[in-house]
C-alpha atoms as a PDB file:
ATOM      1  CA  UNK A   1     103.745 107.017 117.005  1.00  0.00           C
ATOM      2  CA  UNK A   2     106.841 107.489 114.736  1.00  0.00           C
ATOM      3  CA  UNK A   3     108.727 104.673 116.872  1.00  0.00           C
ATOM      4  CA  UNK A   4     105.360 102.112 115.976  1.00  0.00           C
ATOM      5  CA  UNK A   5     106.019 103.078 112.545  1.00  0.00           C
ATOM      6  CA  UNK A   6     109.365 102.239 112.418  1.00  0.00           C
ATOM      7  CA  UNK A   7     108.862  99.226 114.153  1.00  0.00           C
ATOM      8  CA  UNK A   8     105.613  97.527 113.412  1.00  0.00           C
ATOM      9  CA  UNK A   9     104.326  99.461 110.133  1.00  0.00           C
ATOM     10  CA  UNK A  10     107.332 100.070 108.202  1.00  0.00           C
ATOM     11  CA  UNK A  11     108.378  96.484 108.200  1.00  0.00           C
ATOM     12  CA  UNK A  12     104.815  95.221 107.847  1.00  0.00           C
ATOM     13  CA  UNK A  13     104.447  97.452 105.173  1.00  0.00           C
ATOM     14  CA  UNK A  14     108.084  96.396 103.325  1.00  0.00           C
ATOM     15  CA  UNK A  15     106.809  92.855 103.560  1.00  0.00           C
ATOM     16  CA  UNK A  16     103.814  93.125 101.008  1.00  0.00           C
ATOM     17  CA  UNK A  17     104.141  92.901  97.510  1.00  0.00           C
ATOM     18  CA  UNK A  18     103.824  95.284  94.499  1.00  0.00           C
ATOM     19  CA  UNK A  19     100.187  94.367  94.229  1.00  0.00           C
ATOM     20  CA  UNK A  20      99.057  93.688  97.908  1.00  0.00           C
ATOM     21  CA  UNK A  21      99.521  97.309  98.423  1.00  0.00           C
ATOM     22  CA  UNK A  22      98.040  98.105  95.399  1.00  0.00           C
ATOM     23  CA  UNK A  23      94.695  95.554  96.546  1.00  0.00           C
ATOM     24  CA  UNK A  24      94.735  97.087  99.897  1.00  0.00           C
ATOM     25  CA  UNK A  25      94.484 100.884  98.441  1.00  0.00           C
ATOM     26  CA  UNK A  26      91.409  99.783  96.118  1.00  0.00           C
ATOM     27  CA  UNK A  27      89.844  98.389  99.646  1.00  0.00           C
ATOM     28  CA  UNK A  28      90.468 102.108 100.900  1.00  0.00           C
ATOM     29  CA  UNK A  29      88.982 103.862  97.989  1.00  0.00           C
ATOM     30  CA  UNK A  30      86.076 101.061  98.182  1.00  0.00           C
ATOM     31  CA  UNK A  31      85.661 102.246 102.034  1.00  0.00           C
ATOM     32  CA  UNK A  32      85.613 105.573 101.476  1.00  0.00           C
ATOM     33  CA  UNK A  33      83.654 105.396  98.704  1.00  0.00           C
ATOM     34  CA  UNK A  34      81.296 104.004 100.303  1.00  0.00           C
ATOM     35  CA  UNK A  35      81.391 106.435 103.190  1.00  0.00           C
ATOM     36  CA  UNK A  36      81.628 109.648 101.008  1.00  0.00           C
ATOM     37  CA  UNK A  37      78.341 111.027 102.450  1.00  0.00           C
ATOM     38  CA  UNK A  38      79.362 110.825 106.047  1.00  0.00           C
ATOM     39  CA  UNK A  39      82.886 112.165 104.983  1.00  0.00           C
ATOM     40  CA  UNK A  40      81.197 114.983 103.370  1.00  0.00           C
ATOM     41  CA  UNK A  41      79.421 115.419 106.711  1.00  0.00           C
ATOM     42  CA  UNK A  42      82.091 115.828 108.593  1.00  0.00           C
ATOM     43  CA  UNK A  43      83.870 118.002 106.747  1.00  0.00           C
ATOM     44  CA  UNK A  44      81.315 120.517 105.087  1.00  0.00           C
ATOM     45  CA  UNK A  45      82.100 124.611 106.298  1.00  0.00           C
ATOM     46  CA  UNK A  46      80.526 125.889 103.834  1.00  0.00           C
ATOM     47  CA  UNK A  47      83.747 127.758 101.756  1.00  0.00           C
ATOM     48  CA  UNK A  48      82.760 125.836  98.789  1.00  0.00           C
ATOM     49  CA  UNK A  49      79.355 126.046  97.007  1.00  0.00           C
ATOM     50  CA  UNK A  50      79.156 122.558  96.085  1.00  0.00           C
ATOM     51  CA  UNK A  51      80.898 121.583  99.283  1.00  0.00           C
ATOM     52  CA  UNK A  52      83.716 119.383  99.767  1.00  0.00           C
ATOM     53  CA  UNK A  53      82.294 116.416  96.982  1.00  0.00           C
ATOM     54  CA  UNK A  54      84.076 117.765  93.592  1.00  0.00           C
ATOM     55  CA  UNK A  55      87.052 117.171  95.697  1.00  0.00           C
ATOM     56  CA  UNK A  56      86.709 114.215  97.899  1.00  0.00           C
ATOM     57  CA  UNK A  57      85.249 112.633  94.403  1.00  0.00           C
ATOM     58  CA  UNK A  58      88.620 113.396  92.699  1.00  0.00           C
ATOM     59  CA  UNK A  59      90.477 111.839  95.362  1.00  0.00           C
ATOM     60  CA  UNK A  60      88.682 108.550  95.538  1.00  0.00           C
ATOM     61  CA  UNK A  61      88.914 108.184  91.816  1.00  0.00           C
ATOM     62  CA  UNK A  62      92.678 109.058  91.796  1.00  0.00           C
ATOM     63  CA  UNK A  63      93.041 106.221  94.593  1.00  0.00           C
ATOM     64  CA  UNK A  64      91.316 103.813  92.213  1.00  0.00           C
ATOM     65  CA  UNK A  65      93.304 105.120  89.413  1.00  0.00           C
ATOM     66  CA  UNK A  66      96.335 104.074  91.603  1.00  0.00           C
ATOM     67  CA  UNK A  67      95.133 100.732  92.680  1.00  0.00           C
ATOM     68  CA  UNK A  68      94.121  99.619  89.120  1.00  0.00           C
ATOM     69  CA  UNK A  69      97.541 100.768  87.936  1.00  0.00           C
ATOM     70  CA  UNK A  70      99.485  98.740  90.748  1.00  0.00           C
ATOM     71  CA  UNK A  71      97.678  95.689  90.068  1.00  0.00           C
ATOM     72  CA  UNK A  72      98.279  96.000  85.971  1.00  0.00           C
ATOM     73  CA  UNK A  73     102.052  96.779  86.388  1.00  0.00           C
ATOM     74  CA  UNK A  74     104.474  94.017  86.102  1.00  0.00           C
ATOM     75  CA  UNK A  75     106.265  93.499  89.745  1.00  0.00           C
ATOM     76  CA  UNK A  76     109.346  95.721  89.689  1.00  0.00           C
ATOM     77  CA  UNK A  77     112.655  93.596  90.546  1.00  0.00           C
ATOM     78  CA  UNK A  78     112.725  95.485  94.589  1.00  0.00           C
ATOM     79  CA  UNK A  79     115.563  93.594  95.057  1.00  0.00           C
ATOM     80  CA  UNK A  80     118.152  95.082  92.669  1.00  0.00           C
ATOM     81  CA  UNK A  81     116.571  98.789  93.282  1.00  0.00           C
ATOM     82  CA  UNK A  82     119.617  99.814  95.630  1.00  0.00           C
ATOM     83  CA  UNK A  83     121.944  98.520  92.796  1.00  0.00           C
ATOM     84  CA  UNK A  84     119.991  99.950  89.919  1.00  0.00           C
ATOM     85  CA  UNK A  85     118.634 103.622  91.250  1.00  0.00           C
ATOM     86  CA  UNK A  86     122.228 105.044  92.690  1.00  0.00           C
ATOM     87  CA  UNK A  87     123.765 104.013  88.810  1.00  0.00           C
ATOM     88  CA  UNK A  88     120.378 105.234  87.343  1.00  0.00           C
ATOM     89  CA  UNK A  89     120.614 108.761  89.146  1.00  0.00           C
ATOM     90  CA  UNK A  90     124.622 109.014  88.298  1.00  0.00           C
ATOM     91  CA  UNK A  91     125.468 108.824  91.867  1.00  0.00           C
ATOM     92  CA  UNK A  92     128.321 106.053  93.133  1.00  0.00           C
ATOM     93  CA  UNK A  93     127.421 103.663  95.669  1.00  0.00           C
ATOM     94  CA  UNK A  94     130.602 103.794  97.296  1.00  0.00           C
ATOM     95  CA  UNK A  95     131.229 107.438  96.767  1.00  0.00           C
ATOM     96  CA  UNK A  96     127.627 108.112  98.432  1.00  0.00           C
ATOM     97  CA  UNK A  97     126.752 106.434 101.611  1.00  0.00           C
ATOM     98  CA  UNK A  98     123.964 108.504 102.672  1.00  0.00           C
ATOM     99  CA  UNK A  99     122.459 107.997  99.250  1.00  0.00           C
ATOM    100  CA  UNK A 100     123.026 104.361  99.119  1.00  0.00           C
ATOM    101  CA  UNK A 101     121.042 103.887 102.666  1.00  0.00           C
ATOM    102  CA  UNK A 102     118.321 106.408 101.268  1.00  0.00           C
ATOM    103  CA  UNK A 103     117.566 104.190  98.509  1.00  0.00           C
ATOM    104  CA  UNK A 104     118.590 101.281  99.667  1.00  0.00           C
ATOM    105  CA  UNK A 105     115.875 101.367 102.757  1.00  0.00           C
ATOM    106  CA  UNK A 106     117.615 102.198 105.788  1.00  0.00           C
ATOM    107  CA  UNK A 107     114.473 102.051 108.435  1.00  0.00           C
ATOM    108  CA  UNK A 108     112.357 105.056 107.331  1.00  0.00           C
ATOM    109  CA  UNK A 109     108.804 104.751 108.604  1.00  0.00           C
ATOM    110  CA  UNK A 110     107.682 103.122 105.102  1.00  0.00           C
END
């Protein structure tokens, strides 16, 4: 699974925008929205007197929370980020290789 990830989903994933992920996490919180019932379901063992709702409520709206934010935002300039975070943390490009590749993207599974 981890070698798919690196592979297929991390690059597939590094190709969307700043708001197509954001669009595609409202679609989640839409699905499981939608779903919450069945989800509820599933995962209801009775160590909570209201059950597992409260929480799985709080999570959806935090997703759309998320999603609404992404799609305000302005896109963030993603292609300076490995020149602006190392300067921005106090760390030298050049004096930090495994830092530079850290920010800079070096094939992490997203």
């Amino acid at each position: 699974m981890l070698a798919h990830a690196r592979t297929v989903g991390g690059p597939n994933l590094r190709a969307l925008t700043f708001h197509d992920r954001a669009r595609m996490l409202r679609a989640l919180a839409r699905h499981l929205d939608a779903h919450k019932k069945a989800l509820c379901d599933l995962s209801f063992d009775g160590a909570m007197l209201a059950g597992p709702l409260p929480g799985m409520d709080g999570g959806i709206g935090t997703m759309f929370v998320f999603a609404s934010k992404g799609r305000r935002e302005p896109v963030p300039d993603l292609r300076r980020w490995h020149e602006i975070a190392p300067a921005a943390r106090g760390v030298s490009p050049s004096s930090r290789p495994a830092a530079r590749r850290r920010v800079a993207g070096g094939g992490g599974i997203a």
